[in-house]
PDB file of N, CA and C in Angstrom:
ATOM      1  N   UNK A   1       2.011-176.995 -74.619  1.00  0.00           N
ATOM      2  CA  UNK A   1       2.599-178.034 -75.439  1.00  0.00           C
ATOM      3  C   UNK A   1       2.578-179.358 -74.680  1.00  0.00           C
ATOM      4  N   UNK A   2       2.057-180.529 -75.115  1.00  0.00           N
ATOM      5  CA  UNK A   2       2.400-182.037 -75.011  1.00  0.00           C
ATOM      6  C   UNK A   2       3.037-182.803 -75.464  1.00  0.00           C
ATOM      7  N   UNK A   3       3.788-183.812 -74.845  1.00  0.00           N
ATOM      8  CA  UNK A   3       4.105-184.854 -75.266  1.00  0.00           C
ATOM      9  C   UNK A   3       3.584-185.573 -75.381  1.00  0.00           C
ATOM     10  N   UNK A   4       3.935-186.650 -76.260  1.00  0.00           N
ATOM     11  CA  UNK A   4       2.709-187.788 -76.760  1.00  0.00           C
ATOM     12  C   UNK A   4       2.738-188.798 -75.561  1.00  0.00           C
ATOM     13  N   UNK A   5       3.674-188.499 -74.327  1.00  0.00           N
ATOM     14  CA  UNK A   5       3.222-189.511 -73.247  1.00  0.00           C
ATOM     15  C   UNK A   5       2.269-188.666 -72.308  1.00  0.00           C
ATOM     16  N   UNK A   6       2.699-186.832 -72.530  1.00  0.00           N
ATOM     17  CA  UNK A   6       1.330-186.502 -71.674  1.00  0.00           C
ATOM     18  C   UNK A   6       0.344-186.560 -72.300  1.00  0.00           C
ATOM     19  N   UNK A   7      -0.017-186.371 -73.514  1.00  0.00           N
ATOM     20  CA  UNK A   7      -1.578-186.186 -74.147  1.00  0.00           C
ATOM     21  C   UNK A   7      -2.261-187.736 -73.842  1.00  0.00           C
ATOM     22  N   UNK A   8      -1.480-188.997 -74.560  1.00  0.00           N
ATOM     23  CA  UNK A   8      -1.615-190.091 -73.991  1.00  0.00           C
ATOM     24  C   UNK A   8      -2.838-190.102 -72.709  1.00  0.00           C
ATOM     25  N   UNK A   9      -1.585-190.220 -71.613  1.00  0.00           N
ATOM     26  CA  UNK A   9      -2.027-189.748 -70.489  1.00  0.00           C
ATOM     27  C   UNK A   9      -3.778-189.080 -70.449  1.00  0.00           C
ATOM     28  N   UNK A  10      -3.688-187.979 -70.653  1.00  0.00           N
ATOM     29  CA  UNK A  10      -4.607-186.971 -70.509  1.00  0.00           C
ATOM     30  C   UNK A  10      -6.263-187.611 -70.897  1.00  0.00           C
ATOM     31  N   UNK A  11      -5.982-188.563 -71.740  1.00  0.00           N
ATOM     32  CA  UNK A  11      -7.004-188.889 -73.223  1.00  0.00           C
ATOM     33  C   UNK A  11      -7.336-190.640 -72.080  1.00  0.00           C
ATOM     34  N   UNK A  12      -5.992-190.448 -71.913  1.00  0.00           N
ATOM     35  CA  UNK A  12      -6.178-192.518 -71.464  1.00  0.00           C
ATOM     36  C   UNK A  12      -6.201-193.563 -72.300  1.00  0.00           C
ATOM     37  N   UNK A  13      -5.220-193.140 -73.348  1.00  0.00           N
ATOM     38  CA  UNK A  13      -5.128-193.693 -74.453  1.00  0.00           C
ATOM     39  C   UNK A  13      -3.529-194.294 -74.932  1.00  0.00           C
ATOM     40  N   UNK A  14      -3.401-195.127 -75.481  1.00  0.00           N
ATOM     41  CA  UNK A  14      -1.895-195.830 -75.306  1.00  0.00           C
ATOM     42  C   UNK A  14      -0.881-194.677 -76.440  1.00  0.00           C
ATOM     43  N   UNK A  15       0.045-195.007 -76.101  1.00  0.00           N
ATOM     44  CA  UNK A  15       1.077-193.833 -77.124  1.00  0.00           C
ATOM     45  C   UNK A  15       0.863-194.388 -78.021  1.00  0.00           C
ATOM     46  N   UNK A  16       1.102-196.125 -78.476  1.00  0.00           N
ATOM     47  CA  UNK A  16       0.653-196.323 -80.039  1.00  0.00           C
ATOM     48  C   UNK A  16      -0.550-195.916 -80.696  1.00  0.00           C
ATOM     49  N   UNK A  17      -1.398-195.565 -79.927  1.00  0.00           N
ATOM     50  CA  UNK A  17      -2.938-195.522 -80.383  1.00  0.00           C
ATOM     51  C   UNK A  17      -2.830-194.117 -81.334  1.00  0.00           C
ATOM     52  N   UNK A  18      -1.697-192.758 -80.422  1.00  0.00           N
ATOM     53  CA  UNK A  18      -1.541-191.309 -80.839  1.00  0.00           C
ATOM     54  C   UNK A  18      -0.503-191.859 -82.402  1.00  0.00           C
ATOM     55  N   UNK A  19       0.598-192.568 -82.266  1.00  0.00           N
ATOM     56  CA  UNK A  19       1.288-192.738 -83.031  1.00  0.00           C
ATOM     57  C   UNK A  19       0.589-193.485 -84.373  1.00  0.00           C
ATOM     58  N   UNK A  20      -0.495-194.609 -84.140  1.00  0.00           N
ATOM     59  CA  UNK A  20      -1.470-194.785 -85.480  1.00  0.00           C
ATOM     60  C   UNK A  20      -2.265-193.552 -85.785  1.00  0.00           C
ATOM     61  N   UNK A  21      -2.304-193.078 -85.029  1.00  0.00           N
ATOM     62  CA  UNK A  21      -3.368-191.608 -85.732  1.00  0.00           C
ATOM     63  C   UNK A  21      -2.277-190.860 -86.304  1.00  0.00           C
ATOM     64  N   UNK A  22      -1.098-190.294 -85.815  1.00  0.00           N
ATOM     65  CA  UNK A  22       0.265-189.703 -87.100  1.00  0.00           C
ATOM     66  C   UNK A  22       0.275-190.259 -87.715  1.00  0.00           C
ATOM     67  N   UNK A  23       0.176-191.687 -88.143  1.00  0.00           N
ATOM     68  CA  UNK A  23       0.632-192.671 -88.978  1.00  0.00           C
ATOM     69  C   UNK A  23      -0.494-192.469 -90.694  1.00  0.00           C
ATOM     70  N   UNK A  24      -1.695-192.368 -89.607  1.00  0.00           N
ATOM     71  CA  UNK A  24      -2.596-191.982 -90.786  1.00  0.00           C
ATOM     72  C   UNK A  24      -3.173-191.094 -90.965  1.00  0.00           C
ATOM     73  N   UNK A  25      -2.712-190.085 -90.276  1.00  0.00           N
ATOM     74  CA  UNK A  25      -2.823-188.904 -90.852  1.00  0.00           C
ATOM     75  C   UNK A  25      -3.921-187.803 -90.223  1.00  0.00           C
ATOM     76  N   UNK A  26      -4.575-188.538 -88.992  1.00  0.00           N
ATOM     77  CA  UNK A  26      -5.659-188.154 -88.757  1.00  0.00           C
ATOM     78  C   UNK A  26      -5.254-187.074 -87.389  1.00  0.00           C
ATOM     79  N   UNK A  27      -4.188-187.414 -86.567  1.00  0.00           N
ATOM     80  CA  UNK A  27      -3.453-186.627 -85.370  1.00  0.00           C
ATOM     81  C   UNK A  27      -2.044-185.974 -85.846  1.00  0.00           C
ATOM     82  N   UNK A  28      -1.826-185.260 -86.101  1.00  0.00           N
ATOM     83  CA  UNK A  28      -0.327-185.317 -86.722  1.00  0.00           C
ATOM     84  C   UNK A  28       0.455-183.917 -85.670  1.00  0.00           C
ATOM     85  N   UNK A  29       1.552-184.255 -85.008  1.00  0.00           N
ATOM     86  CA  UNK A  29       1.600-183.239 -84.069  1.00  0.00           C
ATOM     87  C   UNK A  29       1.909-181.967 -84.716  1.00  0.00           C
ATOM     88  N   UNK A  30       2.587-180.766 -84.385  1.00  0.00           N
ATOM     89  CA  UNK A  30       2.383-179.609 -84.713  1.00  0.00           C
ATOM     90  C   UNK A  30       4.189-179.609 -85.016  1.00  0.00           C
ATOM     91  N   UNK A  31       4.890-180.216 -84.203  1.00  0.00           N
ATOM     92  CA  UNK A  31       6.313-179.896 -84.565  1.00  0.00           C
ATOM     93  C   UNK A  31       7.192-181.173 -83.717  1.00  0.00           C
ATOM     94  N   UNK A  32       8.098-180.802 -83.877  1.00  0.00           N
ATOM     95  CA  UNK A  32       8.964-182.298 -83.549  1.00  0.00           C
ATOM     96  C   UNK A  32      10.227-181.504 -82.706  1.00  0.00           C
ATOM     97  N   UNK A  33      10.641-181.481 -81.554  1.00  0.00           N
ATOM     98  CA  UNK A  33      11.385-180.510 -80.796  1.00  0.00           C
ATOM     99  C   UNK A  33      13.176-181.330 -81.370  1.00  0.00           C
ATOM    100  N   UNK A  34      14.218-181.335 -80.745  1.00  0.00           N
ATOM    101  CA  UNK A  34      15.804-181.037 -81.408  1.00  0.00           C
ATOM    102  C   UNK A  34      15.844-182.234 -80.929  1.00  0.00           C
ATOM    103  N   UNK A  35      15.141-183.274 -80.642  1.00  0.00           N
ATOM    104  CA  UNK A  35      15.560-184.766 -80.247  1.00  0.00           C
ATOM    105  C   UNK A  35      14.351-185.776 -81.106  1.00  0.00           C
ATOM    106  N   UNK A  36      13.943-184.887 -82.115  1.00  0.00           N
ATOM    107  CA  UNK A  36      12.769-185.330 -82.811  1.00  0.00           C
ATOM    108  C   UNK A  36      11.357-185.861 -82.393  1.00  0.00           C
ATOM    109  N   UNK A  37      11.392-185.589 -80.885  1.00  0.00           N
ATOM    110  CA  UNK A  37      10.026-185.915 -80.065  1.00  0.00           C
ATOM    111  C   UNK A  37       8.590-185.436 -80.511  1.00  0.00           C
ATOM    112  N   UNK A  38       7.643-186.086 -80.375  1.00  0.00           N
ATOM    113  CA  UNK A  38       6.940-185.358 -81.139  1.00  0.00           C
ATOM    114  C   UNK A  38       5.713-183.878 -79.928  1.00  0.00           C
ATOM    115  N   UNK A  39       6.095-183.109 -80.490  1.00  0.00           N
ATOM    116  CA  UNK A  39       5.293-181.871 -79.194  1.00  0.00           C
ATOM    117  C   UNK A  39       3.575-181.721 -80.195  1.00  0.00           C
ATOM    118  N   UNK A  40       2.744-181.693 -79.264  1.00  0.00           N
ATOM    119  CA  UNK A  40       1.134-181.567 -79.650  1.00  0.00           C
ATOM    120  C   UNK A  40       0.892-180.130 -79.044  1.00  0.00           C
ATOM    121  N   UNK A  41       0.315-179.493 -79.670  1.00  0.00           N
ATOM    122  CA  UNK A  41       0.218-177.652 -79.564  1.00  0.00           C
ATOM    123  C   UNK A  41      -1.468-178.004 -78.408  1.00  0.00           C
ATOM    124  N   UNK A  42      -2.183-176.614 -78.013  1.00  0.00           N
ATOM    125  CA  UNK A  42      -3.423-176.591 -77.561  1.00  0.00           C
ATOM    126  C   UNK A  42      -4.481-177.362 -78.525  1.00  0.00           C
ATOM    127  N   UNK A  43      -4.238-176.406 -80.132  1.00  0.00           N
ATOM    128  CA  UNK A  43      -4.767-176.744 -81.257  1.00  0.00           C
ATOM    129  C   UNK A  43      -5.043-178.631 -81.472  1.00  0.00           C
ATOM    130  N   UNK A  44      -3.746-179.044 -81.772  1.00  0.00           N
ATOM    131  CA  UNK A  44      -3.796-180.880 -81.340  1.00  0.00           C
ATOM    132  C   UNK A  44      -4.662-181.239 -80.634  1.00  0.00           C
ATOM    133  N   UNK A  45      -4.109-180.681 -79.189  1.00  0.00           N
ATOM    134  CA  UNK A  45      -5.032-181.109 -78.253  1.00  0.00           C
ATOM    135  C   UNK A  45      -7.045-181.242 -78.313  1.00  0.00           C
ATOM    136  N   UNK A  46      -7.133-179.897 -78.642  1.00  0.00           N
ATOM    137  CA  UNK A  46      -8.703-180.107 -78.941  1.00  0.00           C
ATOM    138  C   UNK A  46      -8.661-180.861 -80.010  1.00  0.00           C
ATOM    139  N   UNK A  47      -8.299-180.935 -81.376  1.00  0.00           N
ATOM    140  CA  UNK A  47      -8.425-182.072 -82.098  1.00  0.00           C
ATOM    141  C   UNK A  47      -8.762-183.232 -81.836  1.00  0.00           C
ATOM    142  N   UNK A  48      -7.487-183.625 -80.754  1.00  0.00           N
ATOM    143  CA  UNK A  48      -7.980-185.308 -80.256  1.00  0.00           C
ATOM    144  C   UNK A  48      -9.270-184.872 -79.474  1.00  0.00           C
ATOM    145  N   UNK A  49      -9.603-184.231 -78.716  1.00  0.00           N
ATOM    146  CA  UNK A  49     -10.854-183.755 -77.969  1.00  0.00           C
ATOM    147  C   UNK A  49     -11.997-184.694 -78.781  1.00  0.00           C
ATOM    148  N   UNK A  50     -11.670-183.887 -80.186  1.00  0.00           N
ATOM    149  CA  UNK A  50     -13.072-184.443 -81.299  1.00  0.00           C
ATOM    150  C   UNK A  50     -12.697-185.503 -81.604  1.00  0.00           C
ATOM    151  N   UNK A  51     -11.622-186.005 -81.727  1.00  0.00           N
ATOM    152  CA  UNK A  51     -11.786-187.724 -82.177  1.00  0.00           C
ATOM    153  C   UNK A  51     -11.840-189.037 -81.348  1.00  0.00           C
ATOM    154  N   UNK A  52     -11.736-188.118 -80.210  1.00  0.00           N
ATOM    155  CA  UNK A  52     -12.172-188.948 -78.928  1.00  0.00           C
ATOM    156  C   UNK A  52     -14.019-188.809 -78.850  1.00  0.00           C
ATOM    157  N   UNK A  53     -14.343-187.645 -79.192  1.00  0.00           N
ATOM    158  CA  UNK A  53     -16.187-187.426 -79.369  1.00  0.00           C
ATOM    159  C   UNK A  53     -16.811-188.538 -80.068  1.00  0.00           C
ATOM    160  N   UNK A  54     -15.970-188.312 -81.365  1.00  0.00           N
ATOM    161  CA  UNK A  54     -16.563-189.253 -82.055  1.00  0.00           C
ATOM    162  C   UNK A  54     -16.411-190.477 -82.262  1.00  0.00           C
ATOM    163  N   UNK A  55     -15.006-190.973 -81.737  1.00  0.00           N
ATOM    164  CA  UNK A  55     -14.758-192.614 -81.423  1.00  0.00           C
ATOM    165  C   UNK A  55     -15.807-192.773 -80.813  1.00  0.00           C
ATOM    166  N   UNK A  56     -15.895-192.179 -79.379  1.00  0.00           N
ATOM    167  CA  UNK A  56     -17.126-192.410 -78.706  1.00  0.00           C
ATOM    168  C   UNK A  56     -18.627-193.070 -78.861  1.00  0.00           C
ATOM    169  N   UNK A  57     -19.149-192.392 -80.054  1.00  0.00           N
ATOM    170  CA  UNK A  57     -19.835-192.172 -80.280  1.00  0.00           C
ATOM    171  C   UNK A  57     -19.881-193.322 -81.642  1.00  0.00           C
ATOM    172  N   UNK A  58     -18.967-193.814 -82.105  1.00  0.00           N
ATOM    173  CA  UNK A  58     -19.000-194.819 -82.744  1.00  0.00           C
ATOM    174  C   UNK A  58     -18.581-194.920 -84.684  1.00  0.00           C
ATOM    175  N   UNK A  59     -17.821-193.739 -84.531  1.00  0.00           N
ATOM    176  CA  UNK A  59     -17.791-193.212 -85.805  1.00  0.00           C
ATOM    177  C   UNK A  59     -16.255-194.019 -86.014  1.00  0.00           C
ATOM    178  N   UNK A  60     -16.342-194.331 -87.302  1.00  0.00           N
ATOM    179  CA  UNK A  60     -14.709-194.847 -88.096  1.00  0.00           C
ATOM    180  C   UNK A  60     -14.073-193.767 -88.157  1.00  0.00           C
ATOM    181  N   UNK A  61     -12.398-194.028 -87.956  1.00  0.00           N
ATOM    182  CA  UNK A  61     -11.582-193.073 -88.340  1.00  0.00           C
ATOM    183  C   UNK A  61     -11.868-193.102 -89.294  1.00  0.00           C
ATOM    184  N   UNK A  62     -11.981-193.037 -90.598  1.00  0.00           N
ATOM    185  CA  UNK A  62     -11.772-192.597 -91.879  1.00  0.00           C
ATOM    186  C   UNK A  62     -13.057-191.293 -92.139  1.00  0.00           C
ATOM    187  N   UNK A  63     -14.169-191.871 -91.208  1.00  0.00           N
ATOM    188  CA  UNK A  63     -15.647-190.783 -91.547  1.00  0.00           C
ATOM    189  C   UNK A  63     -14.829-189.784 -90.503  1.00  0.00           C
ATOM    190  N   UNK A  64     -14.402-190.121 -88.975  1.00  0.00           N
ATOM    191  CA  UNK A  64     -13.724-188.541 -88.614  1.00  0.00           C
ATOM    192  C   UNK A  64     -12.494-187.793 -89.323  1.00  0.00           C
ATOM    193  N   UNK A  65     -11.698-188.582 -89.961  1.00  0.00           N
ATOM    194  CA  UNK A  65     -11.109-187.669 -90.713  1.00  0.00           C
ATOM    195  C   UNK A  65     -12.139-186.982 -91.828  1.00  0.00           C
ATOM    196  N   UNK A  66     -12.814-187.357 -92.392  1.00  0.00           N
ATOM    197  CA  UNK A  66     -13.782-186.560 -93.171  1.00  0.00           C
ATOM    198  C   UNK A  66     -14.386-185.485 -92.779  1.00  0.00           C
ATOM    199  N   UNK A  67     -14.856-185.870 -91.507  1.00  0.00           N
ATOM    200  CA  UNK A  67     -15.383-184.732 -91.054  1.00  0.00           C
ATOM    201  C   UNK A  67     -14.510-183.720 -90.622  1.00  0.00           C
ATOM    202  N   UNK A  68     -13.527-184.158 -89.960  1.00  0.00           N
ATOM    203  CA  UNK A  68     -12.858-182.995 -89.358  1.00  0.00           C
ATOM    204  C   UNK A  68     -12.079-182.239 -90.709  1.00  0.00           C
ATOM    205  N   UNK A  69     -11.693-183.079 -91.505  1.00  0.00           N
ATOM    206  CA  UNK A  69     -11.296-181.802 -92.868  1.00  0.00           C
ATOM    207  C   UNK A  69     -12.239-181.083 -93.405  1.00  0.00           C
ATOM    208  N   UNK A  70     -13.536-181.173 -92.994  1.00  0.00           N
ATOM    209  CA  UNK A  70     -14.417-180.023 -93.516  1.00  0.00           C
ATOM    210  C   UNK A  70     -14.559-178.892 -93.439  1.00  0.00           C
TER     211      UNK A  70
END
């Protein structure tokens, strides 16, 4: 399990950057622990894996959410 300051971290990516991807729908964590924090499962984790691939690589969020709901 992660927090959105370790995944952050991990990715090298700012916490707002994880918090616009909940926002739209494209990262959304797995559960929210008794202080409403948000916890990212393994599952999450490879997720961002792929939307870090494909930022990379030059793709719009809106085409990786497409893809990844396939």
């Amino acid at each position: 399990m992660y927090t959105i300051g370790k995944l952050a971290r991990k990715f090298h990516i700012s916490r707002s950057t994880l918090l616009y991807y909940d926002l739209i729908g494209l990262l959304t964590p797995s559960k929210r622990d008794s202080n409403k924090y948000r916890i990212y499962s393994d599952k999450d984790y490879e997720r961002l894996e792929k939307i870090m691939l494909y930022r990379e690589a030059g793709i719009s969020l809106d085409k990786i959410r497409n893809i990844l709901e396939t």
